[in-house]
Protein backbone atom coordinates (compact mmCIF):
# COMPACT_ATOMS: atom_id res chain seq x y z
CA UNK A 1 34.56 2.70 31.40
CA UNK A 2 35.52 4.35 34.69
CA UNK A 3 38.70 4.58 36.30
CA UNK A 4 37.91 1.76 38.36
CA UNK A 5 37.48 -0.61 35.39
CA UNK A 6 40.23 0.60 33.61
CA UNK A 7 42.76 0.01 37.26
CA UNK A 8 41.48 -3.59 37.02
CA UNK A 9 43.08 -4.34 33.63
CA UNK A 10 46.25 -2.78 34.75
CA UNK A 11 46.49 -4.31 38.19
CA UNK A 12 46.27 -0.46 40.19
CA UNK A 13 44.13 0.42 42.16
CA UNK A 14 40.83 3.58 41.32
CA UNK A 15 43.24 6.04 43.52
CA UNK A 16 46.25 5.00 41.49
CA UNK A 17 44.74 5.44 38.19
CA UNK A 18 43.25 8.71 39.04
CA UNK A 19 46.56 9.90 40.20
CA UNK A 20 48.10 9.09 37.02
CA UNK A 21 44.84 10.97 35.20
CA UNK A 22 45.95 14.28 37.35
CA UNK A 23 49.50 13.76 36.29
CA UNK A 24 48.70 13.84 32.68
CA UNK A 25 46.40 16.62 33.17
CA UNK A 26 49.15 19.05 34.96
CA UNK A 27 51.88 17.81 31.91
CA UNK A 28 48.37 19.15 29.70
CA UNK A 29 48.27 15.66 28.04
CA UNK A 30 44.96 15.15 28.84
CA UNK A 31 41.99 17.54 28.97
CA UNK A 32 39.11 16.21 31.64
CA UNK A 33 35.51 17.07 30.88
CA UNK A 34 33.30 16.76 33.57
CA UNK A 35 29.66 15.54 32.94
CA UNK A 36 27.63 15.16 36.43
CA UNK A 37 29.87 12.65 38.29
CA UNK A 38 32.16 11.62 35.71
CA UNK A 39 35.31 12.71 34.02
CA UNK A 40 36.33 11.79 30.35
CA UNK A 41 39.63 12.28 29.39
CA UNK A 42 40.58 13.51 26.43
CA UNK A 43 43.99 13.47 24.40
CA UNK A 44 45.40 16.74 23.74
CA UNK A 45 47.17 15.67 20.45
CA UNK A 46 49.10 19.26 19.65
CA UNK A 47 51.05 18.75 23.01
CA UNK A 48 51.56 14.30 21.94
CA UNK A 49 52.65 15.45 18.51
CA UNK A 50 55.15 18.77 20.00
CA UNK A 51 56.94 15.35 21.94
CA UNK A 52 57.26 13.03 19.09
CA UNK A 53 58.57 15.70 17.10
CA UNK A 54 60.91 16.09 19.75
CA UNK A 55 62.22 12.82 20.06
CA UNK A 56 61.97 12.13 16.27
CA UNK A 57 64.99 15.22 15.84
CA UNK A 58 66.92 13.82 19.13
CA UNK A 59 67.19 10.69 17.05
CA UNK A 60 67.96 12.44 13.56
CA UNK A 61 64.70 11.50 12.08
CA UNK A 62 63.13 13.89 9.45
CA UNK A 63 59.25 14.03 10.27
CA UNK A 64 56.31 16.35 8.40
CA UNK A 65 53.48 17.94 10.10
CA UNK A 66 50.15 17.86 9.41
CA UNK A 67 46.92 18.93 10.66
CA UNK A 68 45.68 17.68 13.49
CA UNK A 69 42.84 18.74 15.93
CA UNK A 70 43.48 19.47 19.06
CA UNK A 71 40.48 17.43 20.67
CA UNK A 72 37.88 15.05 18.52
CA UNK A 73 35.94 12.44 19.28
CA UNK A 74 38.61 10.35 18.03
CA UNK A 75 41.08 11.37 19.96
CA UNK A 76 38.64 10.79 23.15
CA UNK A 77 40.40 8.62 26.31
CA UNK A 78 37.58 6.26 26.74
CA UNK A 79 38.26 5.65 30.60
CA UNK A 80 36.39 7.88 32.90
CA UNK A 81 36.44 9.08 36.11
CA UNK A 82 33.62 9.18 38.28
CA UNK A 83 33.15 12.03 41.08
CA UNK A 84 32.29 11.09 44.39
């Protein structure tokens, strides 16, 4: 899916979306990989999980770890981005 189709289910428009993709990617929330003209985003889970053990202790909430990857297939953004 590219950024395009994913803006039309959300009612924004391609330049919208991508701006949100670059936000993400300067927070490091999302790690782009570039194939020819298109960009698939990918969640950087160590960075999700750092924030939700954040707010879980703002909140008093006692949370375990566990192992996560940083980057799998599974953890894959399906929209992409393509170049012009």
């Amino acid at each position: 899916m590219t950024a395009g189709e994913l803006a039309e289910h959300f009612e924004v428009s391609k330049p919208t979306m991508s701006a949100h993709f670059a936000v993400l990617r300067e927070a490091g929330l999302v790690e782009p990989v570039k194939q020819g003209r298109v960009i698939t985003y990918h969640l950087m889970m160590s960075v999700l999980e750092e924030a939700m053990f954040g707010f879980a202790q703002v909140f008093g909430l006692e949370v375990k770890a566990t192992e996560t990857p940083t980057k799998t297939d599974a953890n894959e953004v399906n929209p992409t981005e393509t170049q012009p």
